[in-house]
Structures are given as C-alpha cells and as structure tokens.
N, C-alpha and C. Protein backbone atom coordinates (compact mmCIF):
# COMPACT_ATOMS: atom_id res chain seq x y z
N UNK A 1 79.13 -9.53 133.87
CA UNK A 1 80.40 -8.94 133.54
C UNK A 1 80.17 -7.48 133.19
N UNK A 2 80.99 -6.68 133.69
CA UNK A 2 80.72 -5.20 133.55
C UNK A 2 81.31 -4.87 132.04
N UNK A 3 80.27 -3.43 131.42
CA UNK A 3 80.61 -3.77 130.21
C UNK A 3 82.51 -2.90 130.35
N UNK A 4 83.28 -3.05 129.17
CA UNK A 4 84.43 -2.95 129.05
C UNK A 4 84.48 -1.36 128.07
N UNK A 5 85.70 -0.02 128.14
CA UNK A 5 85.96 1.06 127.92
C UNK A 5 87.03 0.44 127.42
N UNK A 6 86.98 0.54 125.88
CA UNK A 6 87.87 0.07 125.03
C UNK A 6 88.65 1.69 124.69
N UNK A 7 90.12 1.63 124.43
CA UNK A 7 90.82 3.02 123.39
C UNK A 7 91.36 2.24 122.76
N UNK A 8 92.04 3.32 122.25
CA UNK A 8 93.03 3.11 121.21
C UNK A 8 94.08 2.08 121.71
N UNK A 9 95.10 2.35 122.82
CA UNK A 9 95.68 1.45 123.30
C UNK A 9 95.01 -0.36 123.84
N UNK A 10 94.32 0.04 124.09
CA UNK A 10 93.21 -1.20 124.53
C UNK A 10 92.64 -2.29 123.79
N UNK A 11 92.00 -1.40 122.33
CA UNK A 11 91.27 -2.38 121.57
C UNK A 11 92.06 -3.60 121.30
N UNK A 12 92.97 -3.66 120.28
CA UNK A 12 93.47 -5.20 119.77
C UNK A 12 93.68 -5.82 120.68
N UNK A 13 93.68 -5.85 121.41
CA UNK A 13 93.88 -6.70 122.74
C UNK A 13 92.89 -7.32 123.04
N UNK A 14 91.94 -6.85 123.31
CA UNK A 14 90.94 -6.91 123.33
C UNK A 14 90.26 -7.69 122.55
N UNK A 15 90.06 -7.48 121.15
CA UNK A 15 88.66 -8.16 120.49
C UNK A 15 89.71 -9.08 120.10
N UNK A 16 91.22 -10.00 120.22
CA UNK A 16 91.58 -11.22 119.79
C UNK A 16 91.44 -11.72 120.66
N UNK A 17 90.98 -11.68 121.97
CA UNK A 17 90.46 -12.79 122.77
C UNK A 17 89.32 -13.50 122.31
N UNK A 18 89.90 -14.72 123.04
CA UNK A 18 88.88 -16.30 122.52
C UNK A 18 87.30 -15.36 122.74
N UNK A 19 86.24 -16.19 121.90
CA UNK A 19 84.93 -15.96 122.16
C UNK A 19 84.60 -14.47 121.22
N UNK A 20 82.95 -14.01 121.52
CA UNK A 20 82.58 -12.74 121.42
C UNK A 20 82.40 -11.54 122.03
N UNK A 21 82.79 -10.33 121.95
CA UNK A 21 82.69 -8.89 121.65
C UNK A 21 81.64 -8.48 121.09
N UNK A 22 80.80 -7.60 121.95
CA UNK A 22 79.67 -6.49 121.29
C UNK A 22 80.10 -5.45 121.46
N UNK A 23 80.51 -4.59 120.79
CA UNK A 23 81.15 -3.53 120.75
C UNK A 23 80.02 -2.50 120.44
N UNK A 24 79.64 -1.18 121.37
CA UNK A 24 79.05 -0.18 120.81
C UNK A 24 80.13 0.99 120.70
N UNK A 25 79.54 1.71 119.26
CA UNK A 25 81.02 2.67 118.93
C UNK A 25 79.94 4.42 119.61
N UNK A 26 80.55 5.30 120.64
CA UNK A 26 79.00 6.28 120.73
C UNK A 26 80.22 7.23 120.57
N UNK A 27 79.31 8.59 120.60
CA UNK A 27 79.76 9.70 121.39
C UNK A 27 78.89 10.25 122.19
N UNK A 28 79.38 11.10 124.16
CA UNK A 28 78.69 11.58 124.33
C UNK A 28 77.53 12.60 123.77
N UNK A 29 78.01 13.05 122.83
CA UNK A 29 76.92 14.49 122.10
C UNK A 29 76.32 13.84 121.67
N UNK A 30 76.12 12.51 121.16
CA UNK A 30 74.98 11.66 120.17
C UNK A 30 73.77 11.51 120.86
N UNK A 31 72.72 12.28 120.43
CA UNK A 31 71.29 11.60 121.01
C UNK A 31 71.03 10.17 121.09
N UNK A 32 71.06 9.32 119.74
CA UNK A 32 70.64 8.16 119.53
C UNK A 32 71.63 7.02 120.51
N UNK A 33 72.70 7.42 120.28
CA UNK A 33 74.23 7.13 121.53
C UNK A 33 73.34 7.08 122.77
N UNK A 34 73.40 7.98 123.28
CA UNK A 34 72.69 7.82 124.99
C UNK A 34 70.98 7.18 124.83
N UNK A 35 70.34 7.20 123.78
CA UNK A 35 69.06 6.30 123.58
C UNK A 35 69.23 5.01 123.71
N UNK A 36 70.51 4.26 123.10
CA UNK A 36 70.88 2.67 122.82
C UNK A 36 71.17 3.01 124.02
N UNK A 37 72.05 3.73 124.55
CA UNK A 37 72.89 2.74 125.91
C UNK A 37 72.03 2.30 126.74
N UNK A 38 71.08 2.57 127.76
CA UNK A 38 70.79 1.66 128.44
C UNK A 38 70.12 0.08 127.71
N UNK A 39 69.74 0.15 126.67
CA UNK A 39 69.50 -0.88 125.65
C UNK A 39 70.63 -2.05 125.79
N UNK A 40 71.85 -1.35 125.67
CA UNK A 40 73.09 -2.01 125.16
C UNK A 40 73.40 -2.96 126.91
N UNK A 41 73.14 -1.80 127.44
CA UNK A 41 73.72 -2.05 129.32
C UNK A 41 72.51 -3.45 129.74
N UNK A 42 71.68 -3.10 129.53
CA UNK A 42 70.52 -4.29 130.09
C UNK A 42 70.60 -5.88 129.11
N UNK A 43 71.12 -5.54 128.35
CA UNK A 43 71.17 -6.73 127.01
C UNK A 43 72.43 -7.27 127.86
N UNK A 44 73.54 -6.59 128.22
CA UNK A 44 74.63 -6.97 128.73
C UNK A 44 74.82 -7.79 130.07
N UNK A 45 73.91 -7.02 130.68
CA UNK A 45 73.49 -7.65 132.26
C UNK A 45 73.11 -9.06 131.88
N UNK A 46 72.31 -9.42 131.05
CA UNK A 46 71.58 -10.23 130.64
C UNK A 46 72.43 -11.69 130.14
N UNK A 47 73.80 -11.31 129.51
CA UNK A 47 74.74 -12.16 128.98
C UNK A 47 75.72 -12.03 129.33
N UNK A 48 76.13 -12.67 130.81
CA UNK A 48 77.71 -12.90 131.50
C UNK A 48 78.58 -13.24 130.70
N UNK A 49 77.87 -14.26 129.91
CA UNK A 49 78.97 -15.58 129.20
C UNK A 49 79.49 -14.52 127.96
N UNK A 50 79.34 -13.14 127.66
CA UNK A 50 79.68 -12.78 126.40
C UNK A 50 80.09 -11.30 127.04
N UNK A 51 81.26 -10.43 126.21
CA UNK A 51 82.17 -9.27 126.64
C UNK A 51 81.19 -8.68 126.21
N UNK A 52 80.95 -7.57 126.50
CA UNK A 52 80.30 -5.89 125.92
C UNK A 52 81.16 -4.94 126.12
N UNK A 53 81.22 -3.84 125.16
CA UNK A 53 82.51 -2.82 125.74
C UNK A 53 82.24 -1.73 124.69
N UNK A 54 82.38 -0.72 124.89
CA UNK A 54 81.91 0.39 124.60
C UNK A 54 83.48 1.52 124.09
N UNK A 55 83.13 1.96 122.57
CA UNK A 55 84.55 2.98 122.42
C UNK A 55 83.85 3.94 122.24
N UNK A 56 84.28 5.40 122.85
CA UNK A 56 83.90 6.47 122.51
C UNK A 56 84.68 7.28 121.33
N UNK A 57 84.19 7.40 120.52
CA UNK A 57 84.83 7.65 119.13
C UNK A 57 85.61 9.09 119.33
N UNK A 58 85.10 9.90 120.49
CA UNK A 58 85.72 11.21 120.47
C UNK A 58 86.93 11.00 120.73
N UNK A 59 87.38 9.96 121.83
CA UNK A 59 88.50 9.31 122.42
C UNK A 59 89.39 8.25 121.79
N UNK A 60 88.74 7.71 121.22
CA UNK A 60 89.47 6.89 120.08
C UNK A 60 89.35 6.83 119.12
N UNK A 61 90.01 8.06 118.58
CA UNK A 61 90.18 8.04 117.36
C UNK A 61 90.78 7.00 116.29
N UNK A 62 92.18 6.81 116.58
CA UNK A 62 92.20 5.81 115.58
C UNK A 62 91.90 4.77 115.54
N UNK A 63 91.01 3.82 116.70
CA UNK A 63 90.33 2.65 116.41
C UNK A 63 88.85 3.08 115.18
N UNK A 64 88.29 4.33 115.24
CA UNK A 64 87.22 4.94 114.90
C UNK A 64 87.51 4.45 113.40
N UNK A 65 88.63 5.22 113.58
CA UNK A 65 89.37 5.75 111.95
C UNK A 65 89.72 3.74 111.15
N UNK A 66 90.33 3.70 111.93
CA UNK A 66 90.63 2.23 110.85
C UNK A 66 89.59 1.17 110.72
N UNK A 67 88.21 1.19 111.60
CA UNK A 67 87.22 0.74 111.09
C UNK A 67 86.28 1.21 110.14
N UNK A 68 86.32 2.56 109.93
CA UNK A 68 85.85 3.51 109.01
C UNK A 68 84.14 3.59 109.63
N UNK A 69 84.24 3.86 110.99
CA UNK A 69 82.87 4.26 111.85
C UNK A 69 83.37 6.32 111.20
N UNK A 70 81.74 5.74 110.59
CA UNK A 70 81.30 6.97 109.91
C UNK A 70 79.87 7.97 110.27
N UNK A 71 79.03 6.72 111.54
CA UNK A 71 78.12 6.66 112.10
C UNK A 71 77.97 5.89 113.52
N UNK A 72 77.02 7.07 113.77
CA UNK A 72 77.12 6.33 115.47
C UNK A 72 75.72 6.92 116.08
N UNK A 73 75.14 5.80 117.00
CA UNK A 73 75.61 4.81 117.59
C UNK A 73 76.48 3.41 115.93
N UNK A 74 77.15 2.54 116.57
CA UNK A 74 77.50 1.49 114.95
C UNK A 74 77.60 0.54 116.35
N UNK A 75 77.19 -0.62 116.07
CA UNK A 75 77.26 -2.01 116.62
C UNK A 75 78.10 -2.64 115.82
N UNK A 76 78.79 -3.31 116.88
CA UNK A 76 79.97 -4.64 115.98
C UNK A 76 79.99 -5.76 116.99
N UNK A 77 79.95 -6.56 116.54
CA UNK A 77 80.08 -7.88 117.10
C UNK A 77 81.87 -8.75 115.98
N UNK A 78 82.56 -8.76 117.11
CA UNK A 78 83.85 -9.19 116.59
C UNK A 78 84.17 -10.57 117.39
N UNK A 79 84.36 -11.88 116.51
CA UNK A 79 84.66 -13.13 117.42
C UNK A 79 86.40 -12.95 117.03
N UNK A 80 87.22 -12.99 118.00
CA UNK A 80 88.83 -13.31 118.28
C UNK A 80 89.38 -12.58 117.00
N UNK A 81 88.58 -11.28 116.66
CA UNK A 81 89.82 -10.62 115.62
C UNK A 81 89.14 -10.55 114.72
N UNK A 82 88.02 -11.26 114.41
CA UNK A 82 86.89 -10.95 112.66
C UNK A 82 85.56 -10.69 113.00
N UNK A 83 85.00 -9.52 112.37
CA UNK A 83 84.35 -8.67 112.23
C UNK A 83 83.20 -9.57 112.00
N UNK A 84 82.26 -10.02 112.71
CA UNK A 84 81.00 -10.99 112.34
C UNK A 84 79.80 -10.34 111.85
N UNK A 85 79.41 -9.02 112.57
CA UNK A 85 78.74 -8.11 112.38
C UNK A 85 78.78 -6.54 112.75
N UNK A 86 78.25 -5.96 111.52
CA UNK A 86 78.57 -3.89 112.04
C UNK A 86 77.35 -3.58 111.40
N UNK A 87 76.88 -2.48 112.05
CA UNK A 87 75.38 -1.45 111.97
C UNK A 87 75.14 -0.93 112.09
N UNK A 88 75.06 0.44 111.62
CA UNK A 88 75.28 2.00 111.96
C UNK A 88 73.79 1.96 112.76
N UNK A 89 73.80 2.58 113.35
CA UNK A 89 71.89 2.79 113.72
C UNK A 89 71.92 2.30 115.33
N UNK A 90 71.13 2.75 115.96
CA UNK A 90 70.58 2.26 117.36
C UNK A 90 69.51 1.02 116.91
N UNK A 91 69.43 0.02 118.21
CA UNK A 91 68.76 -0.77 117.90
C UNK A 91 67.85 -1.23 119.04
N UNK A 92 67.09 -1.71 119.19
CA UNK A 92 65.92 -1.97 120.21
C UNK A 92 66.26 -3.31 120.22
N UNK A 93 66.01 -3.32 122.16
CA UNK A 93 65.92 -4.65 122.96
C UNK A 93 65.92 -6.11 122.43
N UNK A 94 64.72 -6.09 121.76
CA UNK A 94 64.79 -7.45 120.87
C UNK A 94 65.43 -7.66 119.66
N UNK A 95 65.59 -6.76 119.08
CA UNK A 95 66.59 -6.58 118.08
C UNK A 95 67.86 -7.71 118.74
N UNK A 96 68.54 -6.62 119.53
CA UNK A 96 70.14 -6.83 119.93
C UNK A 96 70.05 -8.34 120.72
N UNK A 97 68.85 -8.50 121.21
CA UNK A 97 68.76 -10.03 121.90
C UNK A 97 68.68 -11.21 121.32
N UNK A 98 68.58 -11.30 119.82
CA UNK A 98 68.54 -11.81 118.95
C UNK A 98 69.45 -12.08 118.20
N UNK A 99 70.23 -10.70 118.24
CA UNK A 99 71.20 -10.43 117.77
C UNK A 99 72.39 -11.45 118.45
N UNK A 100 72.84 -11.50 119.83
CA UNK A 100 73.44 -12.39 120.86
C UNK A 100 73.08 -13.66 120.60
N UNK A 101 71.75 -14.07 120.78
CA UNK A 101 71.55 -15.64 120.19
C UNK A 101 71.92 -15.63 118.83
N UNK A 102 71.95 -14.95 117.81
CA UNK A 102 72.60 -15.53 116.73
C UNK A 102 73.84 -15.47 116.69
N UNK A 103 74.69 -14.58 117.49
CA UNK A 103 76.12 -14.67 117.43
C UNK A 103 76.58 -16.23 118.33
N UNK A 104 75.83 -16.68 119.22
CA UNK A 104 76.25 -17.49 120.08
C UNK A 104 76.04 -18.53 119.37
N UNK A 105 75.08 -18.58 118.87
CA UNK A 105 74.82 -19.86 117.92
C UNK A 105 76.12 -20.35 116.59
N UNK A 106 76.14 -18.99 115.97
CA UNK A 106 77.02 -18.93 115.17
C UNK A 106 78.67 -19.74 115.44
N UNK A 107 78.55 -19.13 116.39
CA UNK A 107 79.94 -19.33 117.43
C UNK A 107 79.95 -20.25 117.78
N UNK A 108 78.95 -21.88 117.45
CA UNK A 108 79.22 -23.02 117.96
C UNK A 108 79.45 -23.98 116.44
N UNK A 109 78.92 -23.31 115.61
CA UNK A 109 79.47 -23.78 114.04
C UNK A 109 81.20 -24.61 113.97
N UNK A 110 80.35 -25.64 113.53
CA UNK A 110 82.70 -26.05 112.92
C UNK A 110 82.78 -24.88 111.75
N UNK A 111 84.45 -24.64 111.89
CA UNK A 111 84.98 -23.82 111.06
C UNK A 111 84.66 -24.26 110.07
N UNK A 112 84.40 -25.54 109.32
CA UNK A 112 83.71 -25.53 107.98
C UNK A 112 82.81 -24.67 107.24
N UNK A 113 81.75 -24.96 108.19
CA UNK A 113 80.54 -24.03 107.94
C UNK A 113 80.70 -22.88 108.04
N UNK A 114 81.12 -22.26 109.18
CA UNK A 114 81.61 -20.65 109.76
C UNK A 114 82.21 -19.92 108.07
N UNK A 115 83.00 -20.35 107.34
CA UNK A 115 83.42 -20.20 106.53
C UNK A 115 82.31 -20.41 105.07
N UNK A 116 81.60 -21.28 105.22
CA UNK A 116 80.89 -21.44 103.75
C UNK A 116 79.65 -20.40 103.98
N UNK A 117 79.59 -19.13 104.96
CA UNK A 117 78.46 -18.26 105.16
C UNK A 117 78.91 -17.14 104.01
C-alpha cells in the first residue's frame, strides 16, 4: 500500500478508520526528516496489512498545531481515532519494525485489556 499525504482537510478522516496508522510528522528542511524517510518507506513496503502516511507540518498546519508536534521527524501510531503511540526523534529500521509488531499485536487485545494498559 502506498504510503498516504495526509493535510489538514484529510487527516480525521483518515486516522478514524478501522485498524492502524503510522503517521510520520516531517518537514522538507529537516535533516533527520529526509534521514527517517526512506526508513519509514521500506518499513512500509514491508506492511501492506497496515496504512503509513506522512504530514508535512509546513503544510499542515493545523493538524501540527492541535497535536502539539513541537518536533520533527515525531512518529504516531493512531488505531481508529486514539493516539497509541508519539516520538519526537528519527528512528532506525529495527526500532520501527518492532514498533509495527507491537502495534499489531496490541491491536488483537480484547478491549478489556487494551484498556487496563
């Protein structure tokens, strides 16, 4: 699945769909921004079964603004509308691959549990 160019108009739409969202927040001028991305792009290739989508903070501003991305590159992982995980910082290959198996895993929890974390 190709990754997804989230804005302002776009986002909520977006991350309340069923399942998970890896969201990277960049800007072009960011060094560490263009360091993750192919990181982010190959992790993505890697997991059909899960969205990836990318906001450029210069461009969307007020998605930027009401998450209070204060840093970037910031990773978020959002299941259908709640915020599961955020991380200011670039992150390496195995990192973020790990990162996916624990969201997927997570994501098979009964809402019981999902809730007693």
């Amino acid at each position: 699945m190709p990754i997804i160019a989230l804005t302002d108009a776009t986002f909520v739409d977006e991350v309340k769909k069923p399942g998970l969202i890896f969201i990277d927040f960049w800007a072009s001028w960011c060094a560490p921004c263009r360091a993750f991305a192919p990181i982010f792009e190959k992790v993505a290739a890697k997991h059909p079964d899960v969205r990836f989508a990318k906001v450029d903070t210069d461009k969307a501003r007020a998605v930027a603004d009401a998450l209070s991305i204060r840093s970037i590159p910031t990773l978020m992982v959002i299941r259908e509308g709640e915020v599961i995980f955020a991380q200011p910082g670039a992150m390496g290959e195995r990192p973020l691959e790990g990162l996916v198996r624990w969201a997927k895993e997570d994501a098979k929890l009964p809402a019981a549990n999902a809730q007693a974390r």
